[in-house]
N, C-alpha and C. Protein backbone atom coordinates (compact mmCIF):
# COMPACT_ATOMS: atom_id res chain seq x y z
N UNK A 1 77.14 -106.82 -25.84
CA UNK A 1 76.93 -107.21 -24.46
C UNK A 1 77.93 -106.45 -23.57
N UNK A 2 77.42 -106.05 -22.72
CA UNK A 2 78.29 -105.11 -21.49
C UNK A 2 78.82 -106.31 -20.44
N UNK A 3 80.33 -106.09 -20.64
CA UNK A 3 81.20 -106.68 -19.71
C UNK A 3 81.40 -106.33 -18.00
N UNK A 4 81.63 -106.82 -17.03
CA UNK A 4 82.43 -106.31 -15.94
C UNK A 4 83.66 -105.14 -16.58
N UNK A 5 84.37 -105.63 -16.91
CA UNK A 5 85.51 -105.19 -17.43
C UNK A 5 85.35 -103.49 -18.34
N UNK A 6 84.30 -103.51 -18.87
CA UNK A 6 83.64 -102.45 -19.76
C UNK A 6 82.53 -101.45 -18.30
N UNK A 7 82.22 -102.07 -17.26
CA UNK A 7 81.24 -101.41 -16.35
C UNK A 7 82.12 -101.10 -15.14
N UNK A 8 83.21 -101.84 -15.32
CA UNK A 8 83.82 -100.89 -13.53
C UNK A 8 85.19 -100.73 -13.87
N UNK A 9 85.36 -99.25 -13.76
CA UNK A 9 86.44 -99.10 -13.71
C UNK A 9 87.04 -98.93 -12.12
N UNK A 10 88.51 -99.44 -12.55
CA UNK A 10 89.25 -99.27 -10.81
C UNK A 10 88.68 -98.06 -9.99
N UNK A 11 88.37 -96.81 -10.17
CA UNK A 11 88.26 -95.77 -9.46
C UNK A 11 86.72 -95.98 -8.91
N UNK A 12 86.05 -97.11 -9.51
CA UNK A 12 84.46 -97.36 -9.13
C UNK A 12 84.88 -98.87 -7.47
N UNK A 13 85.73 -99.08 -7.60
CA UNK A 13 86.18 -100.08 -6.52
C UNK A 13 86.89 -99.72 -5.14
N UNK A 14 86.22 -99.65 -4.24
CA UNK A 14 86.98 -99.22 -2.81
C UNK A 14 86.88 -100.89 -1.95
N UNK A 15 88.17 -101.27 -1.90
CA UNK A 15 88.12 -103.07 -1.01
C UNK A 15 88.17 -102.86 -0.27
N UNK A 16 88.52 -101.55 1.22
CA UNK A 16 87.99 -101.19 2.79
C UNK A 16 87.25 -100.02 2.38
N UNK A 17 85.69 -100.32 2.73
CA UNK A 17 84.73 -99.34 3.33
C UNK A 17 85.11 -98.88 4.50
N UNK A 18 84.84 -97.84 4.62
CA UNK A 18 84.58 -97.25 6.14
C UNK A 18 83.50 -97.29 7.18
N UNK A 19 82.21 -97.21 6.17
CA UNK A 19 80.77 -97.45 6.62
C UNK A 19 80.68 -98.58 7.92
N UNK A 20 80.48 -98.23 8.50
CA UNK A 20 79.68 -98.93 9.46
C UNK A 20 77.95 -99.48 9.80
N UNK A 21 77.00 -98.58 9.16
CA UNK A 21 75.65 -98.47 9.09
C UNK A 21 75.47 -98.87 7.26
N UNK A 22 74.04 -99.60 7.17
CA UNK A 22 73.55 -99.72 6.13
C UNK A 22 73.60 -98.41 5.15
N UNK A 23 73.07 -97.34 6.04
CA UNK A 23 72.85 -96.58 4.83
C UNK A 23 74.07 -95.83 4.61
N UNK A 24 75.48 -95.77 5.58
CA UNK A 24 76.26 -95.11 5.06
C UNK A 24 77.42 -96.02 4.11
N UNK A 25 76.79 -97.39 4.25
CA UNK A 25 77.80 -98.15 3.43
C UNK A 25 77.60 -98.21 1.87
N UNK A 26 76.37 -97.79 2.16
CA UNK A 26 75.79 -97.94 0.31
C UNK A 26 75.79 -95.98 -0.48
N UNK A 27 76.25 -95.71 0.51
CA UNK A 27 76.03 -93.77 0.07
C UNK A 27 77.75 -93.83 -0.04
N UNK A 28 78.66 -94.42 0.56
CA UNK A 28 80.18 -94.25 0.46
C UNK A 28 80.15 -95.10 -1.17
N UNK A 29 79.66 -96.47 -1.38
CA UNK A 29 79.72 -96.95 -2.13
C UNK A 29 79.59 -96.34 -3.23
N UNK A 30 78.21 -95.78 -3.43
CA UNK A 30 77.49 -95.24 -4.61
C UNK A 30 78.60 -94.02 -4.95
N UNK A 31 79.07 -92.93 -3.53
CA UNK A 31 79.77 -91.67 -4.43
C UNK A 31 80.79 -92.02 -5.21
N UNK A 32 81.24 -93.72 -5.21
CA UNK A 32 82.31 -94.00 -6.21
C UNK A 32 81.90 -93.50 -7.92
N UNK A 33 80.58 -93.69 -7.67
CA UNK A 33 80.14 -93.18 -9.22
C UNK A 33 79.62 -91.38 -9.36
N UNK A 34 79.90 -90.81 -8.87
CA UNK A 34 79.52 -89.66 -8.88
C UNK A 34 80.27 -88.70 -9.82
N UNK A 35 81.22 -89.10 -10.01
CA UNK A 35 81.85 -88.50 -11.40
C UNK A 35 82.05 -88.57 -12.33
N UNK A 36 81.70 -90.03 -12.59
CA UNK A 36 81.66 -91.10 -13.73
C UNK A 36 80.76 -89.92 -14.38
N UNK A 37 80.84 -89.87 -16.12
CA UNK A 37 80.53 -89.01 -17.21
C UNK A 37 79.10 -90.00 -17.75
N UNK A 38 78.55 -90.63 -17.43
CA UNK A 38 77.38 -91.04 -17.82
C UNK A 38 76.42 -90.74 -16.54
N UNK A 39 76.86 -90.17 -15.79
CA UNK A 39 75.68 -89.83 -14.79
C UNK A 39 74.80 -88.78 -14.75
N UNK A 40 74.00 -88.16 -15.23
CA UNK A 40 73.24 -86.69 -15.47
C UNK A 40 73.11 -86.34 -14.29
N UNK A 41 72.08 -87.10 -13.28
CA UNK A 41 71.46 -86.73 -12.46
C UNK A 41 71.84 -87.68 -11.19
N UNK A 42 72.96 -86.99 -10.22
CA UNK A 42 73.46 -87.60 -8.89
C UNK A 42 72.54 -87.79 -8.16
N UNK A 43 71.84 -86.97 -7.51
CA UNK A 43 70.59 -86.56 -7.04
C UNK A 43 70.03 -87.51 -6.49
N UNK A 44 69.48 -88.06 -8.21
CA UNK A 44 68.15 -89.16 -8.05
C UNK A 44 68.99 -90.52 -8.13
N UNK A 45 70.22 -90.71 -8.76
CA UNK A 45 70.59 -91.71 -8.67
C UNK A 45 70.90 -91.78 -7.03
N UNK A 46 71.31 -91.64 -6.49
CA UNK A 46 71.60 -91.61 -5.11
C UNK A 46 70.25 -92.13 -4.39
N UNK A 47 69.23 -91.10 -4.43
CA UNK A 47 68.11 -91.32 -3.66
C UNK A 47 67.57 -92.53 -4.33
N UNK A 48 67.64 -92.83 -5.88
CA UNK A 48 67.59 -94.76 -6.33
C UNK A 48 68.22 -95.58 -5.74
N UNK A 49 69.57 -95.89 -5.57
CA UNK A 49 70.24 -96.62 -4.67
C UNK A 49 70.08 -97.25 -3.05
N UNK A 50 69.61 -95.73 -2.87
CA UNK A 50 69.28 -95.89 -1.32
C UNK A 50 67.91 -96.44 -0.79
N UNK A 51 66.90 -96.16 -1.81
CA UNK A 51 65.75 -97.15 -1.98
C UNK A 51 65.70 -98.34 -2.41
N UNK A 52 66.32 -98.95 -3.14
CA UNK A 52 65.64 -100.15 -3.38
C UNK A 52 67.56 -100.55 -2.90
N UNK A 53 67.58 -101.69 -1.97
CA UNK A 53 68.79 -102.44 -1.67
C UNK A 53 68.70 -103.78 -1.52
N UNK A 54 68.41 -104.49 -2.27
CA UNK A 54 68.27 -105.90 -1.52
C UNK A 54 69.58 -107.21 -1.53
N UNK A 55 69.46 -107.57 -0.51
CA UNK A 55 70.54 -108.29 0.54
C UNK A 55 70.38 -109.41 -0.08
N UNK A 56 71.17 -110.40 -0.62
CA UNK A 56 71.21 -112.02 -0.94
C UNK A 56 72.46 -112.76 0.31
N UNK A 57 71.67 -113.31 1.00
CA UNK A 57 72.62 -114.30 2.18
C UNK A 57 73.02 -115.30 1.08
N UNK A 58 74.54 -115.93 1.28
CA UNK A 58 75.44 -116.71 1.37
C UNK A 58 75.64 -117.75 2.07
N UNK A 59 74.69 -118.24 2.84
CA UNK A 59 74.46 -119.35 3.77
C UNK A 59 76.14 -119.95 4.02
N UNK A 60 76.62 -120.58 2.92
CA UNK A 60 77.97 -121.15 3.06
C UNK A 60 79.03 -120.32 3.06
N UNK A 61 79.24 -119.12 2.80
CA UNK A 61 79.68 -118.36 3.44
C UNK A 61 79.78 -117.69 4.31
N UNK A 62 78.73 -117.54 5.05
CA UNK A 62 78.62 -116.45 6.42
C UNK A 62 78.56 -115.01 5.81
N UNK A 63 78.03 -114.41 4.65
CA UNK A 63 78.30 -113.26 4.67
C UNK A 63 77.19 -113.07 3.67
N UNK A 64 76.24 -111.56 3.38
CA UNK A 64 75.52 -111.35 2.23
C UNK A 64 76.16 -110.35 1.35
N UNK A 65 75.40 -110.21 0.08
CA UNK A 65 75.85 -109.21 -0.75
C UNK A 65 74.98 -108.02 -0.97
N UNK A 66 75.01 -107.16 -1.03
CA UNK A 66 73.99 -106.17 -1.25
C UNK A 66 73.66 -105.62 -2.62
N UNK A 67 73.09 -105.53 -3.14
CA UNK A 67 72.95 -104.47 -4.86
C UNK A 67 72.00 -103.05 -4.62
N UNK A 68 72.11 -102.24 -4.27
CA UNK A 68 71.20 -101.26 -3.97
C UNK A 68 71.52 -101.11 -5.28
N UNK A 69 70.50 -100.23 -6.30
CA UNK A 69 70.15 -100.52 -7.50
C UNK A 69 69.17 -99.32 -8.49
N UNK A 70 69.12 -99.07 -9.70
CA UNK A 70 68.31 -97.70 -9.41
C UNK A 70 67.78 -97.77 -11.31
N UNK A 71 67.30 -98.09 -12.10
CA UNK A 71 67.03 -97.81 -13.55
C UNK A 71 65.99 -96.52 -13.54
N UNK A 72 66.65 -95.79 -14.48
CA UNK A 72 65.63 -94.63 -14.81
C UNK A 72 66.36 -93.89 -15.67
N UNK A 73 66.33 -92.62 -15.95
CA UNK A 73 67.27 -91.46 -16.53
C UNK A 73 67.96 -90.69 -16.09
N UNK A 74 68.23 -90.89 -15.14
CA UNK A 74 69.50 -90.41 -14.01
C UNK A 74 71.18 -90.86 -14.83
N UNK A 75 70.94 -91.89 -15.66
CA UNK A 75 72.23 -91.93 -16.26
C UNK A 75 71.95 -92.25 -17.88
N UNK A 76 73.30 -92.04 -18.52
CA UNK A 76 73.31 -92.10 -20.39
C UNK A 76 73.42 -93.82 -20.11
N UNK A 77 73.90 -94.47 -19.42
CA UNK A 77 74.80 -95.69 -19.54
C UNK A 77 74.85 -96.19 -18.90
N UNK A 78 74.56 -97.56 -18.22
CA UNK A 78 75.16 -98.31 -16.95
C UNK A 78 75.99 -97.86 -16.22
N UNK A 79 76.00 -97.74 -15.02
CA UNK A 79 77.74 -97.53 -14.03
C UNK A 79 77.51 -98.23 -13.11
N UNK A 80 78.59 -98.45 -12.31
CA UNK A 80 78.13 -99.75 -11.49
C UNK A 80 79.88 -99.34 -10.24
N UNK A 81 79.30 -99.69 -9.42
CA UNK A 81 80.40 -98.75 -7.89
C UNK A 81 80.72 -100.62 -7.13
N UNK A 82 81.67 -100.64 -6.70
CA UNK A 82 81.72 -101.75 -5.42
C UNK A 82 82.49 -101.47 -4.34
N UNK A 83 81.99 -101.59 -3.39
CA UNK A 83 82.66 -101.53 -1.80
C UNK A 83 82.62 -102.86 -1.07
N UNK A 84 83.84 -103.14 -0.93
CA UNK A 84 83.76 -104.25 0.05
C UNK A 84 84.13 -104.10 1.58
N UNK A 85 83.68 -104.86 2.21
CA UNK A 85 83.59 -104.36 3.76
C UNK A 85 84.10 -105.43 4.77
N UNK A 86 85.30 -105.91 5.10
CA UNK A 86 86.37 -106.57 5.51
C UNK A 86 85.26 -107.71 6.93
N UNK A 87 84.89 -106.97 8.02
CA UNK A 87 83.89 -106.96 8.86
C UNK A 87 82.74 -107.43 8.11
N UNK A 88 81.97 -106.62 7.70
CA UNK A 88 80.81 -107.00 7.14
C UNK A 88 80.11 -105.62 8.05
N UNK A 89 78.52 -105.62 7.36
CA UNK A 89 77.79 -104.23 7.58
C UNK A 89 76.40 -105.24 8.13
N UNK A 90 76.05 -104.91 9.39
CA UNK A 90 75.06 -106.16 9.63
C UNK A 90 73.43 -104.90 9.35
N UNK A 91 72.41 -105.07 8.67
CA UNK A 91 71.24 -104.17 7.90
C UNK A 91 70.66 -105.27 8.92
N UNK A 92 68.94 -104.78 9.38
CA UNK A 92 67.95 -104.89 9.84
C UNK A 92 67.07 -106.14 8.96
N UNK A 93 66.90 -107.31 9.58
CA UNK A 93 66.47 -108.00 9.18
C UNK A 93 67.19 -109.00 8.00
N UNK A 94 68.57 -108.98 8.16
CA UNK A 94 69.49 -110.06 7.38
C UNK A 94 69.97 -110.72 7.99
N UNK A 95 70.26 -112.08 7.98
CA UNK A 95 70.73 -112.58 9.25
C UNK A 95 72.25 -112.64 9.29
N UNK A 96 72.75 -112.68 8.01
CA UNK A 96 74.38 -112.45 7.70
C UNK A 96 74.92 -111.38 7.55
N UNK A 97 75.92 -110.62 7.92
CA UNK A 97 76.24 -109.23 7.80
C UNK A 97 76.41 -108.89 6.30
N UNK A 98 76.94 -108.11 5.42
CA UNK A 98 77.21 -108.08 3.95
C UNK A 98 78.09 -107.24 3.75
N UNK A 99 78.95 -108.38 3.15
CA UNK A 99 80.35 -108.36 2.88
C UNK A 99 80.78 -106.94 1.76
N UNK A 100 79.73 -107.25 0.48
CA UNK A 100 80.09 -106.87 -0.48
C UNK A 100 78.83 -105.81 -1.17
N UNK A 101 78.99 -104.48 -1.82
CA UNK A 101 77.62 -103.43 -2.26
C UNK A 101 78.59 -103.54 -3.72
N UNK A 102 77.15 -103.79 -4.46
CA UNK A 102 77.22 -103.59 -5.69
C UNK A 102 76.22 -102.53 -6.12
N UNK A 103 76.65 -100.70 -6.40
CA UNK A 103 75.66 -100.25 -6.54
C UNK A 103 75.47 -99.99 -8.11
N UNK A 104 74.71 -100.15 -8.79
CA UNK A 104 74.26 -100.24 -9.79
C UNK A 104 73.04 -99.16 -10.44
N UNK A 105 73.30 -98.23 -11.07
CA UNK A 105 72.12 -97.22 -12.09
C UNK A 105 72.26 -97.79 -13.60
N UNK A 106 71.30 -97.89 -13.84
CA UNK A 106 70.74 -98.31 -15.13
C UNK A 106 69.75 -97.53 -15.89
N UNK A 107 70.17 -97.12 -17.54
CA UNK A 107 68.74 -96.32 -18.27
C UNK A 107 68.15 -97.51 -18.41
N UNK A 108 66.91 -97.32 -18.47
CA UNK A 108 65.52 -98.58 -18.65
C UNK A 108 66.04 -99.27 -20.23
N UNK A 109 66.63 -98.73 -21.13
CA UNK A 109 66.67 -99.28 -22.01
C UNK A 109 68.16 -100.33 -22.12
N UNK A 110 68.58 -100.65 -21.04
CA UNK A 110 69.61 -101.85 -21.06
C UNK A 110 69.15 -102.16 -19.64
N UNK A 111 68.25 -103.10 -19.68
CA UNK A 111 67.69 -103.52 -18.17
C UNK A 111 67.80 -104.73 -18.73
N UNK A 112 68.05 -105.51 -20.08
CA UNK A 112 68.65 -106.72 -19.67
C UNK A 112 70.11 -106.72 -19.37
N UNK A 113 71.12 -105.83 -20.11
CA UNK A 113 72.37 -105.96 -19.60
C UNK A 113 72.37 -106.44 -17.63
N UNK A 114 71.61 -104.94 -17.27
CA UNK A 114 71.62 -104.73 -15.37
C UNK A 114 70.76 -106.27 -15.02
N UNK A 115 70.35 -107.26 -15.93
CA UNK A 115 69.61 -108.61 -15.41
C UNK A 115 71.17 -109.46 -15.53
N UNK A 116 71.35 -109.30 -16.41
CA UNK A 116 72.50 -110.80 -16.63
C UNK A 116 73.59 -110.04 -15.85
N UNK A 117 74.14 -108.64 -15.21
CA UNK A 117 75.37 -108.41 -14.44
C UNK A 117 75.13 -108.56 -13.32
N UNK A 118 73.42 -108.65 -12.46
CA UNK A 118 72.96 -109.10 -11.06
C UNK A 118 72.99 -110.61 -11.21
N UNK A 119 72.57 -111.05 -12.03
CA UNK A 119 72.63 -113.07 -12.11
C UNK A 119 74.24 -113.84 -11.88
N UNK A 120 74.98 -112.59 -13.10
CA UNK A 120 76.28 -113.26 -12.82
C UNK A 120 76.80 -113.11 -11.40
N UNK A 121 76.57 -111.67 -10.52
CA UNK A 121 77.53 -111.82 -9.13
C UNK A 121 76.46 -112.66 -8.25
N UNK A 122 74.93 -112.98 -8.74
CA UNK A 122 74.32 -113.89 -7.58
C UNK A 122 75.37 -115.44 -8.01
N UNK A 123 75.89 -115.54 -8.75
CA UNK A 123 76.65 -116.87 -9.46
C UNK A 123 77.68 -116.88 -9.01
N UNK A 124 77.93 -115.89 -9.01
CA UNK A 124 79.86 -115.38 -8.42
C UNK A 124 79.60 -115.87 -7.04
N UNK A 125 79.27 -115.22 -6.43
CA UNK A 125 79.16 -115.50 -5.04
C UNK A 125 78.56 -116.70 -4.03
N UNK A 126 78.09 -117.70 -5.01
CA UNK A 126 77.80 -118.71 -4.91
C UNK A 126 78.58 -119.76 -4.47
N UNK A 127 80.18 -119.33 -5.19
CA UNK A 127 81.58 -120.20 -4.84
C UNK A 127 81.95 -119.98 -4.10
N UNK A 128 82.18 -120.34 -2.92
CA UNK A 128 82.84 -119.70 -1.58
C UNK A 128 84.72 -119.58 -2.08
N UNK A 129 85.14 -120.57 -3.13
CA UNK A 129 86.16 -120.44 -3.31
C UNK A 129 86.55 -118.83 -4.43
N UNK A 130 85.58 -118.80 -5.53
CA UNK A 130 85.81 -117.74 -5.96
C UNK A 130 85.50 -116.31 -5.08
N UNK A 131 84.63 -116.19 -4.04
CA UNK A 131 84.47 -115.55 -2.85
C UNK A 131 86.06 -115.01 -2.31
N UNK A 132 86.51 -115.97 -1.87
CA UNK A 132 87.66 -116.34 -1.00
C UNK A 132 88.27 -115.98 -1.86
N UNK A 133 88.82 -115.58 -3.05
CA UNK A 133 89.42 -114.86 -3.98
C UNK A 133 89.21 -113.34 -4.29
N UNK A 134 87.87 -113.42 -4.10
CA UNK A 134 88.16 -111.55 -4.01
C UNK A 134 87.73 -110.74 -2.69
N UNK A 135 87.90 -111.74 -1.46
CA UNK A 135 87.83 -111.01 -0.40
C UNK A 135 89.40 -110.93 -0.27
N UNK A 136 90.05 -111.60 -0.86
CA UNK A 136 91.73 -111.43 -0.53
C UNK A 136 92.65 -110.72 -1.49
N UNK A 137 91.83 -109.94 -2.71
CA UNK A 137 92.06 -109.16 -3.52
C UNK A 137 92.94 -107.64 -3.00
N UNK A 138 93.61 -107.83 -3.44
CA UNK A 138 94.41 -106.41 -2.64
C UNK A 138 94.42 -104.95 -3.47
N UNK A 139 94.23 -105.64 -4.50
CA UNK A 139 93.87 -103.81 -5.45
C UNK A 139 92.51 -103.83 -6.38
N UNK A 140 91.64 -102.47 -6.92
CA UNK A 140 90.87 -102.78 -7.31
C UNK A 140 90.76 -103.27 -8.59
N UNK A 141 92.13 -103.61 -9.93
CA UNK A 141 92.26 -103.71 -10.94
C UNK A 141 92.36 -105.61 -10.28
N UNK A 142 93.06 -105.95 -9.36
CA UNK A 142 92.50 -107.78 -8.74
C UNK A 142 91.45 -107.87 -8.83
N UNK A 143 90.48 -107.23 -7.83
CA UNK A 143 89.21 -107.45 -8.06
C UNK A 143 88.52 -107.52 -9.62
N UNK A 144 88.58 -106.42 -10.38
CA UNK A 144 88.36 -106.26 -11.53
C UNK A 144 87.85 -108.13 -12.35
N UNK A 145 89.31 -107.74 -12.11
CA UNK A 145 89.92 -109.37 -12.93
C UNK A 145 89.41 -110.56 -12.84
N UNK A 146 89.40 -110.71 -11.44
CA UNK A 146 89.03 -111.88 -10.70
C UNK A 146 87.44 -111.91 -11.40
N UNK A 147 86.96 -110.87 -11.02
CA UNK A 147 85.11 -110.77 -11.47
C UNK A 147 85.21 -111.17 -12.76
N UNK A 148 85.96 -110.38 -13.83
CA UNK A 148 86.01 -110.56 -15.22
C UNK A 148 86.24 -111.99 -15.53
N UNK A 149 87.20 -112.67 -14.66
CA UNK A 149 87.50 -114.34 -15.45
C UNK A 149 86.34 -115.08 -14.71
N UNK A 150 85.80 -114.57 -13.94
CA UNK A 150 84.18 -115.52 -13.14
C UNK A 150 83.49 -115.40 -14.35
N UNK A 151 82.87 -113.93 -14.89
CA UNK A 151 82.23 -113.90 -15.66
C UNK A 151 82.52 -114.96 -17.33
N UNK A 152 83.69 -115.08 -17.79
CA UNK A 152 84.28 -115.08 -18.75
C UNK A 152 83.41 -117.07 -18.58
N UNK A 153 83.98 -117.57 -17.77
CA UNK A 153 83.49 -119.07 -17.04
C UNK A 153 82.27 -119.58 -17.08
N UNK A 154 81.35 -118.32 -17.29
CA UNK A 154 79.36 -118.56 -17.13
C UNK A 154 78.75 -118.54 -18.12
């Protein structure tokens, strides 16, 4: 089973985006993986990401999460990028801005791993208190952690 801990490394974590716009928050996000050694094809993973993005509101939080998202052969291996966005990034037709991009490429043949690592952060983010823990995360090996002992809990 593929861990948090095993799918993001610190250099895949930026906790201030710069992005301001939807699509440049999820293209800053995603180049976190662009060097990562399981990626063949940047290209298409990129143009995957940027197609399919969908937004989950947080009602009790005030804020959504994003997963722009991509399975195909663009990569050997899962990789998985996060940007968090202090403000929030307000996208067309969400009613909460979104806090947090989880971008995610997947080969088709671990598309349950990429099911149970989207279930766990729709779970994660569910706690406004575990929330409130990694919006106040100050490095990306905190974040890391914080995700890893959520997961460890489910």
């Amino acid at each position: 089973m593929i861990t948090i801990a095993d799918l993001l490394p610190a250099e895949h974590v930026l906790l201030d985006i710069a992005a301001t716009t939807p699509q440049a928050a999820i293209d800053e996000t995603a180049a976190l993986m662009k060097s990562d050694p399981a990626v063949d094809d940047w290209a298409a993973l990129l143009a995957g990401v940027q197609a399919v993005a969908p937004c989950l509101p947080e009602e009790a939080g005030g804020f959504s999460i994003c997963i722009p998202h991509t399975r195909g052969e663009c990569v050997s291996g899962m990789v998985m990028s996060v940007g968090r966005s202090a403000a929030g990034v307000v996208f067309p037709g969400v009613d909460l801005p979104v806090r947090y991009f989880f971008c995610i490429a997947v080969p088709r043949a671990l598309a349950a791993d990429y099911l149970r690592i989207v279930g766990l952060l729709a779970r994660v983010f569910k706690n406004p208190a575990d929330e409130a823990e990694l919006r106040a995360a100050e490095s990306p090996a905190d974040f890391i952690a914080l995700l890893s002992r959520r997961e460890a809990k489910l």
